[in-house]
N, C-alpha and C. Protein backbone atom coordinates (compact mmCIF):
# COMPACT_ATOMS: atom_id res chain seq x y z
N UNK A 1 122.78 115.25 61.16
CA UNK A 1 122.30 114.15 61.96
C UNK A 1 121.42 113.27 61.08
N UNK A 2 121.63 112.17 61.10
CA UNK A 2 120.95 110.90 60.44
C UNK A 2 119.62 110.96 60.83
N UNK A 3 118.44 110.32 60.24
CA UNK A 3 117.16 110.46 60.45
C UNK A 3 116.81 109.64 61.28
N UNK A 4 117.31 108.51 61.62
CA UNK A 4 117.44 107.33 62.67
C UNK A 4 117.70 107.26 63.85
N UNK A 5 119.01 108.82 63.89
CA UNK A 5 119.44 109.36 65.01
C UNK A 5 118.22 110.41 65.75
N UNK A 6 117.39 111.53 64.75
CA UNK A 6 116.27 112.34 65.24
C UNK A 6 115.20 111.20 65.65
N UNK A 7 114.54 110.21 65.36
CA UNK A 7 113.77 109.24 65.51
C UNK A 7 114.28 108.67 66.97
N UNK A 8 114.96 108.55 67.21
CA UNK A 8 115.21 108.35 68.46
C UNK A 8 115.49 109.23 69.55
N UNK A 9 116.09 110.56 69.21
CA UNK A 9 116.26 111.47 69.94
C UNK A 9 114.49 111.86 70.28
N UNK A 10 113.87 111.89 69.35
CA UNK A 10 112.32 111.96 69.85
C UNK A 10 111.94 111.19 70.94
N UNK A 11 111.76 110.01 70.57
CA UNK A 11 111.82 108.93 71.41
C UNK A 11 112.49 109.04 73.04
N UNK A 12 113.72 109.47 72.72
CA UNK A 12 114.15 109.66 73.89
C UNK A 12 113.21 111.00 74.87
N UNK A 13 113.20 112.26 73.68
CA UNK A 13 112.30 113.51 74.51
C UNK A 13 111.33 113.10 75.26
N UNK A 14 110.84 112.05 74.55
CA UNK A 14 109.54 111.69 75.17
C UNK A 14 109.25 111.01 76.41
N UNK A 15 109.59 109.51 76.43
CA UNK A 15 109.89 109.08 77.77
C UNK A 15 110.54 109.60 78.58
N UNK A 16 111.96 110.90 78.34
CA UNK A 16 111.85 111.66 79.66
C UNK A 16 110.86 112.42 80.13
N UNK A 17 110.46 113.11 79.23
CA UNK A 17 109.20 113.89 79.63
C UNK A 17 107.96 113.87 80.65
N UNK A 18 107.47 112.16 79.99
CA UNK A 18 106.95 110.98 80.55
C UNK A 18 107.25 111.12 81.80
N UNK A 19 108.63 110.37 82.13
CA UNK A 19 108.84 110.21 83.67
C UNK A 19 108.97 111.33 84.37
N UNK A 20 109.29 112.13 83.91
CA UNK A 20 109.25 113.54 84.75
C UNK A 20 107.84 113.59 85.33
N UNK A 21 106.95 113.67 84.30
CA UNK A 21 105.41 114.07 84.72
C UNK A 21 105.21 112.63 85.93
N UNK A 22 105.49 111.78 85.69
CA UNK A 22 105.12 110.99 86.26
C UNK A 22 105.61 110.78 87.96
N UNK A 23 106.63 111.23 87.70
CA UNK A 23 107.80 110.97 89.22
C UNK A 23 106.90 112.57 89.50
N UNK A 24 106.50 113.79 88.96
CA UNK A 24 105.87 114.75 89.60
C UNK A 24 104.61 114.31 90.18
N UNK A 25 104.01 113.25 89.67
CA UNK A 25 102.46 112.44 90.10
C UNK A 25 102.64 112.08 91.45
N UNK A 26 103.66 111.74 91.29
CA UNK A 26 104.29 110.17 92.43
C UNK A 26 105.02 111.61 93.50
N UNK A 27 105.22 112.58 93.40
CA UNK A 27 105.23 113.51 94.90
C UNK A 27 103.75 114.02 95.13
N UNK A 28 103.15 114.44 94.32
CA UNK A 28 101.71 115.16 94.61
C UNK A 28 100.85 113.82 95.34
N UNK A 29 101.20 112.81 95.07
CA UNK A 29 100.43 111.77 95.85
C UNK A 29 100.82 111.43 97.17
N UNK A 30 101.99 111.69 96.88
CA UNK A 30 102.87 111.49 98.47
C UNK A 30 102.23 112.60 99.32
N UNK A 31 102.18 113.50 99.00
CA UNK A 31 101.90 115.01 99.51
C UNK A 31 100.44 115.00 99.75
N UNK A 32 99.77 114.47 99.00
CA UNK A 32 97.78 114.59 99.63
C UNK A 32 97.81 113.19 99.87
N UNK A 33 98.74 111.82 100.35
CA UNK A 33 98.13 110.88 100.85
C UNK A 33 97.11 111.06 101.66
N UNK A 34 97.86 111.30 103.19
CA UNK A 34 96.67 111.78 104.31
C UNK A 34 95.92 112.45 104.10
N UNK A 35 95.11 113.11 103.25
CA UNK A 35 94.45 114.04 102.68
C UNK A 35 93.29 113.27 101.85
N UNK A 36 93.54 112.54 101.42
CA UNK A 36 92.89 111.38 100.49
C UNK A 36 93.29 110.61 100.10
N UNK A 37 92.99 109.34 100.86
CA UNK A 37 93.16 108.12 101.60
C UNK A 37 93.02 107.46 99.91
N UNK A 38 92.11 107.57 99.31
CA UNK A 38 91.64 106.73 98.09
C UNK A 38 93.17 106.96 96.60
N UNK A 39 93.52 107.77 96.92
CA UNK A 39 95.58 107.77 96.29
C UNK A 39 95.81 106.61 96.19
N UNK A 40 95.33 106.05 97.58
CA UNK A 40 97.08 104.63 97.60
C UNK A 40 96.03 103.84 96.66
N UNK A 41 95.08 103.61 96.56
CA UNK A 41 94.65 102.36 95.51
C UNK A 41 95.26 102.70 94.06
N UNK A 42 95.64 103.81 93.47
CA UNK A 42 96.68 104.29 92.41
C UNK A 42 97.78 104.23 92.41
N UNK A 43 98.51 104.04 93.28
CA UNK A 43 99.55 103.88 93.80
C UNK A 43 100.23 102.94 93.09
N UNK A 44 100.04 101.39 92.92
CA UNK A 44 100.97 100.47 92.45
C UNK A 44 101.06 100.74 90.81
N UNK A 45 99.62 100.98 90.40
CA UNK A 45 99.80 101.20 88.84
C UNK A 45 101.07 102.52 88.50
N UNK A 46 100.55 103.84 89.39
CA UNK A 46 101.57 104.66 89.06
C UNK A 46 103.10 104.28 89.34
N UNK A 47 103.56 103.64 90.07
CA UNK A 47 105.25 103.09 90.47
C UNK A 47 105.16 102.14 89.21
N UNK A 48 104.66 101.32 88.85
CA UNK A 48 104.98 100.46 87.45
C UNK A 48 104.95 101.18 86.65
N UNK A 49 104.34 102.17 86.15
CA UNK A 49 104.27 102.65 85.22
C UNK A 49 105.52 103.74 85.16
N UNK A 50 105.87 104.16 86.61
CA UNK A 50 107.07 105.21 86.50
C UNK A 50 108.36 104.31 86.06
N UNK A 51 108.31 103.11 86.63
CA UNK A 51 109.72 102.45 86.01
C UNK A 51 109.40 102.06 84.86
N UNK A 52 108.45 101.57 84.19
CA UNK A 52 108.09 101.24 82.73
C UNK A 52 108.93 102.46 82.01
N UNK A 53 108.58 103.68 82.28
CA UNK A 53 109.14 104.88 81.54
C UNK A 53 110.35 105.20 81.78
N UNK A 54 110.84 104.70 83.18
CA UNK A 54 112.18 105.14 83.40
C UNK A 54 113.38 104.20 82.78
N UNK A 55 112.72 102.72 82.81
CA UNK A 55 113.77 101.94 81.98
C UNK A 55 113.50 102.39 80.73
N UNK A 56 112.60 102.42 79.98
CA UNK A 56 112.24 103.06 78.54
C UNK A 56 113.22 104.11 78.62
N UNK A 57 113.35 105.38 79.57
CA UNK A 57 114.31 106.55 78.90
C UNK A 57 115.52 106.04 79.03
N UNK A 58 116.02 104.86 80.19
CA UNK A 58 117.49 104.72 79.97
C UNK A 58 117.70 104.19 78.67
N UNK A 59 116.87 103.40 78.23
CA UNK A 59 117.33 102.19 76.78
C UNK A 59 117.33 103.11 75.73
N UNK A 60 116.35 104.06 75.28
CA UNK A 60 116.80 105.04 74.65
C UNK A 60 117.72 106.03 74.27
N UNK A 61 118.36 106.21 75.76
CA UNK A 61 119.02 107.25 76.05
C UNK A 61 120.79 106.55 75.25
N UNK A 62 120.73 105.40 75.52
CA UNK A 62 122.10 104.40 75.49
C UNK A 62 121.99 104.41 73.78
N UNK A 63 120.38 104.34 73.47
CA UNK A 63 120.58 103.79 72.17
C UNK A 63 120.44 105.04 71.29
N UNK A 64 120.47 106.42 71.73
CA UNK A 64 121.05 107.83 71.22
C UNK A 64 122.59 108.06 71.53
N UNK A 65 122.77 107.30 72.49
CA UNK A 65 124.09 107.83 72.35
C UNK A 65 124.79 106.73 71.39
N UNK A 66 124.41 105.60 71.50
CA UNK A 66 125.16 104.24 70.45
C UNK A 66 125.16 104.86 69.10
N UNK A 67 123.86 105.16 69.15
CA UNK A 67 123.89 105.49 67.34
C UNK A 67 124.44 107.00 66.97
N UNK A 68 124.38 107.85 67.88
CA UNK A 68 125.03 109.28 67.53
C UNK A 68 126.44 109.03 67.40
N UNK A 69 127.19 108.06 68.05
CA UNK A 69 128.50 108.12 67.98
C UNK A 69 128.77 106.74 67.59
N UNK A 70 128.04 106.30 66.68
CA UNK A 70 128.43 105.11 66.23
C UNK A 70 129.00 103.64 66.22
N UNK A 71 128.78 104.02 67.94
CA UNK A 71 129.19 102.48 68.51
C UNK A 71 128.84 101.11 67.93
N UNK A 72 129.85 100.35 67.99
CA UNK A 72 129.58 98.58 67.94
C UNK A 72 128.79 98.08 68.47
N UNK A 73 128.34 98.80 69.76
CA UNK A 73 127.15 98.17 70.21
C UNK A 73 125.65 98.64 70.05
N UNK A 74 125.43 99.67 69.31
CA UNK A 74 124.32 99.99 68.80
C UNK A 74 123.32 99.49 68.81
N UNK A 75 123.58 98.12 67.76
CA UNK A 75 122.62 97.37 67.61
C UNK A 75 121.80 96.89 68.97
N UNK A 76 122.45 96.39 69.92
CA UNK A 76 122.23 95.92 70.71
C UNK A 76 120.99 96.88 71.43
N UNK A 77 121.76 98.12 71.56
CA UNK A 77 121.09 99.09 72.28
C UNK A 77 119.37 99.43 71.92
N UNK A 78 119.68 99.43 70.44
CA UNK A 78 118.37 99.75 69.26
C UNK A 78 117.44 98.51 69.70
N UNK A 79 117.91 96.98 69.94
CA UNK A 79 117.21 96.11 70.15
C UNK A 79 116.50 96.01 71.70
N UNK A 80 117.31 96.59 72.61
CA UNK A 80 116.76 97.04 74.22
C UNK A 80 115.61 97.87 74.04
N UNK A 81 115.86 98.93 73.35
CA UNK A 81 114.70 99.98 73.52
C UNK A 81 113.46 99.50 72.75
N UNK A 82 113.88 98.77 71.63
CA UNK A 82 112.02 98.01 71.09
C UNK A 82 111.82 96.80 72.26
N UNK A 83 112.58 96.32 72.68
CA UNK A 83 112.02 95.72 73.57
C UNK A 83 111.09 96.21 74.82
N UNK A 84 111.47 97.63 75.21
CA UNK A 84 110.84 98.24 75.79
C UNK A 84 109.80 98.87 75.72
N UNK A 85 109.96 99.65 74.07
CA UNK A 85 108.83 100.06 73.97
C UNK A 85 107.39 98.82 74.01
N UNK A 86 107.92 97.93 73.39
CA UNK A 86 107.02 96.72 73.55
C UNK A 86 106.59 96.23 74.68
N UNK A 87 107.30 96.50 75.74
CA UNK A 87 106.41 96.16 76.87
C UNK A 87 105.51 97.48 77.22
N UNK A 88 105.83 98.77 77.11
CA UNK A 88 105.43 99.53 77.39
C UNK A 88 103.71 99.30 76.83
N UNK A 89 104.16 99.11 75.95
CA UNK A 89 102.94 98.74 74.61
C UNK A 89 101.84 97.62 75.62
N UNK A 90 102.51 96.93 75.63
CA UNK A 90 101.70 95.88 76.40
C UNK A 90 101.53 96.36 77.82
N UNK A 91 102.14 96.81 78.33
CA UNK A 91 101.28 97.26 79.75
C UNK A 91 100.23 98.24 79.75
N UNK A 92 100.16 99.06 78.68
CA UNK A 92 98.86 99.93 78.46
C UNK A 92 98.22 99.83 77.57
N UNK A 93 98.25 98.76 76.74
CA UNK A 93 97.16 98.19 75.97
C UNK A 93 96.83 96.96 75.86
N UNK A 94 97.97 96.07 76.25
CA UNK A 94 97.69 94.23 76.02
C UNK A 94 96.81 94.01 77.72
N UNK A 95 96.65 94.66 78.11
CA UNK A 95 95.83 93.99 79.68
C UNK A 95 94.50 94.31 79.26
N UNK A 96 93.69 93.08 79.13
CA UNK A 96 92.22 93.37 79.28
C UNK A 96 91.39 93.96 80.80
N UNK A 97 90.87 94.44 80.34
CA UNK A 97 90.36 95.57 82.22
C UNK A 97 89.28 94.95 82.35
């Protein structure tokens, strides 16, 4: 396996990982809403942030499989997922608080 190909397969481990933990956040909150009312003000950040990660693992995921099997469209794919990570980037560090 190409080193370009593990570099992304990381990449990919990760943002699933990510959304896993995260979509597990997003039931435990569901589950103590009524319990503690002060959840839902977390609420919108955690749903952005679960699709932030979830489009992140699809663009990855496309752009492990483009480059493991050498598709024509690769490039394309490789260029989706920095785009993503870049927003990712910017939603948890470019917002001043």
């Amino acid at each position: 396996m190409r080193p370009f190909t593990v570099l992304i397969g990381i990449l990919l481990g990760s943002a699933a990982s990510i959304t896993f933990g995260l979509s597990t956040v997003l039931i435990v909150f569901c589950i103590l809403a009524g319990k503690h009312p002060d959840l839902v003000h977390e609420l919108p950040q955690l749903l952005a942030s679960l699709a932030a990660f979830t489009i992140l693992t699809a663009a990855s995921a496309g752009s492990f499989l483009g480059q493991a099997k050498t598709r024509p469209w690769r490039g394309w794919a490789h260029l989706a997922t920095l785009l993503c990570i870049a927003g990712v980037a910017f939603m948890v560090w470019g917002r001043g608080r």
